[in-house]
C-alpha atoms as a PDB file:
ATOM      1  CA  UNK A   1      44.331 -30.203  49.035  1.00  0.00           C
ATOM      2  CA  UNK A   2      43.015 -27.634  47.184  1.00  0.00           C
ATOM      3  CA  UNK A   3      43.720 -23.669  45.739  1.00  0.00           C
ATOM      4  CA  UNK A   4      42.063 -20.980  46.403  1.00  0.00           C
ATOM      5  CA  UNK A   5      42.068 -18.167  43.928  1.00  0.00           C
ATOM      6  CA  UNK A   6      40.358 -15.602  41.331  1.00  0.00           C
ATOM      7  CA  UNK A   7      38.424 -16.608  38.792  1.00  0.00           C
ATOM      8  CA  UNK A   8      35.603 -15.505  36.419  1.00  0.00           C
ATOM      9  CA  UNK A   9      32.350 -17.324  36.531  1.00  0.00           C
ATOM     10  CA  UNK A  10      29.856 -18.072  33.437  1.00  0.00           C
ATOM     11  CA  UNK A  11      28.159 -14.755  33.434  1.00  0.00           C
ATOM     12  CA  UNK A  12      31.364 -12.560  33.151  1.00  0.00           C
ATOM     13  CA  UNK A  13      31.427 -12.404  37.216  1.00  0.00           C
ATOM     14  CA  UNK A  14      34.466 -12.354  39.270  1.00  0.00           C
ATOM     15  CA  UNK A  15      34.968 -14.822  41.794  1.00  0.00           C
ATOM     16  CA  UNK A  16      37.977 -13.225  44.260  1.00  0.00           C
ATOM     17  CA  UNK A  17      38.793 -16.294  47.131  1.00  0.00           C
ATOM     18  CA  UNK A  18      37.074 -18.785  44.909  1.00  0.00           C
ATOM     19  CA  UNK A  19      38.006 -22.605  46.252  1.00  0.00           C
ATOM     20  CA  UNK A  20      39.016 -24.899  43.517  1.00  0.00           C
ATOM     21  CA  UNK A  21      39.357 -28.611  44.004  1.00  0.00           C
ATOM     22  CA  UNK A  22      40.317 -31.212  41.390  1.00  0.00           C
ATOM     23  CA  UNK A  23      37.656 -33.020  40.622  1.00  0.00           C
ATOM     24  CA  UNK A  24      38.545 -35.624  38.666  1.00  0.00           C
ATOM     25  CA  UNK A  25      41.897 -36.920  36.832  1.00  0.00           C
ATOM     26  CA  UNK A  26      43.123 -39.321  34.275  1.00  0.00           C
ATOM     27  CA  UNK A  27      46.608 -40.309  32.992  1.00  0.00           C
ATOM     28  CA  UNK A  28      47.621 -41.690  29.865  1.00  0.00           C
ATOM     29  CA  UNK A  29      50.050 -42.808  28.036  1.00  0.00           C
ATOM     30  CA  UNK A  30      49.801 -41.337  24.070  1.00  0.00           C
ATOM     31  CA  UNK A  31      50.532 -43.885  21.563  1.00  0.00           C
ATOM     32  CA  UNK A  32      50.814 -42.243  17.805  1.00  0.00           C
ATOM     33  CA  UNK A  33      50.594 -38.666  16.362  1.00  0.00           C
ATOM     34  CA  UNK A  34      52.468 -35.867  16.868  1.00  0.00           C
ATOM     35  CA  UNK A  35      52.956 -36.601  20.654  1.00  0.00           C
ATOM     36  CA  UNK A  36      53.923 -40.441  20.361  1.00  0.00           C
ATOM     37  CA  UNK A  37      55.003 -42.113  23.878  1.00  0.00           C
ATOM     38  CA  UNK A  38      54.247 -38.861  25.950  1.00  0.00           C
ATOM     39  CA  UNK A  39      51.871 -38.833  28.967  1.00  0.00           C
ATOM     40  CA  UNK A  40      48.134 -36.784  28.821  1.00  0.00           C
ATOM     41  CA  UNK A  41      47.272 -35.621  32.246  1.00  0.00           C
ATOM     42  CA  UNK A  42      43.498 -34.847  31.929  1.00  0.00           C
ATOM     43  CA  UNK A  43      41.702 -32.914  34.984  1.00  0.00           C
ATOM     44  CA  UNK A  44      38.299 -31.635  35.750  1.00  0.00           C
ATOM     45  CA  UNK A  45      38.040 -28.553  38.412  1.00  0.00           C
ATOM     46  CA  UNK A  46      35.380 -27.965  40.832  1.00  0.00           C
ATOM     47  CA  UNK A  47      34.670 -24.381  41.496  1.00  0.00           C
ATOM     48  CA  UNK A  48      33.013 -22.974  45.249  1.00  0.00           C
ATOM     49  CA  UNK A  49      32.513 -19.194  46.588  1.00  0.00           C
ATOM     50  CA  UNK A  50      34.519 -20.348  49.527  1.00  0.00           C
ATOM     51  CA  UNK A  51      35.933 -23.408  51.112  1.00  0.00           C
ATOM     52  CA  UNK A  52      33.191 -22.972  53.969  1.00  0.00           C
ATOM     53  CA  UNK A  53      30.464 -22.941  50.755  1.00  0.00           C
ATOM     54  CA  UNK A  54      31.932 -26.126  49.619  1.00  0.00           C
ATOM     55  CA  UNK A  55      31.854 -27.953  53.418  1.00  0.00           C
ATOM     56  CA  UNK A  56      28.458 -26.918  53.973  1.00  0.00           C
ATOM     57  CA  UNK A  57      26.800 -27.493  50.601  1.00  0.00           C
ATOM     58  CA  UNK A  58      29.314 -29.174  48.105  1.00  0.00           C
ATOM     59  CA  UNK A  59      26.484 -29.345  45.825  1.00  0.00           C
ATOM     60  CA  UNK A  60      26.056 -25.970  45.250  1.00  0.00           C
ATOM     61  CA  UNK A  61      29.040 -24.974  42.346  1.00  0.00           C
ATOM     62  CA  UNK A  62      30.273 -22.115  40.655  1.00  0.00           C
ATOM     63  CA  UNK A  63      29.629 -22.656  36.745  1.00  0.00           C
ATOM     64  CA  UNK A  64      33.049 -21.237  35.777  1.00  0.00           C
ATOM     65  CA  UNK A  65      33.594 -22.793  32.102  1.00  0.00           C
ATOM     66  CA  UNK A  66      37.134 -20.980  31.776  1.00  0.00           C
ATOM     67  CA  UNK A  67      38.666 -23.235  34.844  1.00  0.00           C
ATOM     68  CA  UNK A  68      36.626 -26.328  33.637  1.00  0.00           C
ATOM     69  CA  UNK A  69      39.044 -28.959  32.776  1.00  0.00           C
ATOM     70  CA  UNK A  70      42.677 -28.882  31.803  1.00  0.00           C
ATOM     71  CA  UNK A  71      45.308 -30.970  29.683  1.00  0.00           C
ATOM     72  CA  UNK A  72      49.131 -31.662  30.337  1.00  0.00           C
ATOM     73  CA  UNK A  73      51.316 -33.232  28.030  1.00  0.00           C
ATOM     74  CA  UNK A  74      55.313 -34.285  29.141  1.00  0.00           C
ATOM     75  CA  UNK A  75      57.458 -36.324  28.029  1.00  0.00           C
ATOM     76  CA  UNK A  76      57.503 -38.408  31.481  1.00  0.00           C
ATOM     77  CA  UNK A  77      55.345 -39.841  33.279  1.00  0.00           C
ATOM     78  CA  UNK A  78      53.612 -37.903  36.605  1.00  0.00           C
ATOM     79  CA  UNK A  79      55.072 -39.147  39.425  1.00  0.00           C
ATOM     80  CA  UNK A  80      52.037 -37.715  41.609  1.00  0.00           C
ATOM     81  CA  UNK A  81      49.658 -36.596  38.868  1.00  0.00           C
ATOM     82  CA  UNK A  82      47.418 -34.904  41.811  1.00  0.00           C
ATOM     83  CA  UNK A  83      49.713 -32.604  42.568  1.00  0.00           C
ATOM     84  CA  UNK A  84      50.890 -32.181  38.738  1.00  0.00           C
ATOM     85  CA  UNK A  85      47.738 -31.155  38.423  1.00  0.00           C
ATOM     86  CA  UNK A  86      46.780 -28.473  41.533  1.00  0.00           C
ATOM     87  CA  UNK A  87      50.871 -26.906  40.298  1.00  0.00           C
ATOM     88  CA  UNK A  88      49.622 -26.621  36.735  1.00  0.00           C
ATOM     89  CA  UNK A  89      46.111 -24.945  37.337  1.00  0.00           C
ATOM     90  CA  UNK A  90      48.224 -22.414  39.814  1.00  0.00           C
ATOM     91  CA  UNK A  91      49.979 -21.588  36.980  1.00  0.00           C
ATOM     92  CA  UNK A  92      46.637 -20.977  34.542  1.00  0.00           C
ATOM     93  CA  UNK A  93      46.055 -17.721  32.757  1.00  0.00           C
ATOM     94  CA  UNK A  94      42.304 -18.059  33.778  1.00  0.00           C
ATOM     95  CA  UNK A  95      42.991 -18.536  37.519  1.00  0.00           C
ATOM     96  CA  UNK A  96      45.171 -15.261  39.224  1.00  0.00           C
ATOM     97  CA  UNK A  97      46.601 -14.756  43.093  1.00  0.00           C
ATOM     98  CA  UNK A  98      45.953 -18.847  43.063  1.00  0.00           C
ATOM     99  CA  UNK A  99      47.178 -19.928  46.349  1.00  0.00           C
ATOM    100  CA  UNK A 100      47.295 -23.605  48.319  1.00  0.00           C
ATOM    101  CA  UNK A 101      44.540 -24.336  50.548  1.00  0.00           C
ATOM    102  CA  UNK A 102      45.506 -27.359  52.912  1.00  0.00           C
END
């Protein structure tokens, strides 16, 4: 799974058709403060010109700080935190015509 969509790059350039894969998660459950017993989703985006750019050299990344890494806090826990995750960076300010990539 991934998303394919616009985004800007360190360097103020546009990436249109960008592919975005989640890179890493973690889930938690938040014990004290102001959100007491809610759940943290925490995930880290990988950014690529193009899916074909990330199959032949998944090395070679976009450095696109504004699409970086992303929280989530509710009130229940994820029942499939992956795709919690690729449904809340469609939905990012910093990420527009975002799309599923399969």
């Amino acid at each position: 799974m991934a998303v394919q969509g616009t985004i800007e790059t360190m360097g103020g350039l546009t990436a249109t058709n960008a592919y975005l894969r989640i890179s890493d998660l973690t889930v938690k459950k938040i014990v004290g403060g102001e959100d007491n017993n809610k759940w943290q989703l925490v995930y880290g985006v990988y950014c690529y010109v193009n899916a074909n750019a990330r199959t032949n050299n998944p090395e070679t990344r976009l450095v696109a700080p504004s699409v970086d890494r992303f929280k989530i806090v509710s009130d229940t826990e994820p029942s499939d935190p992956m795709n919690a995750a690729y449904a809340n960076l469609k939905t990012q300010s910093s990420v527009s015509n975002a799309s599923d990539l399969v």
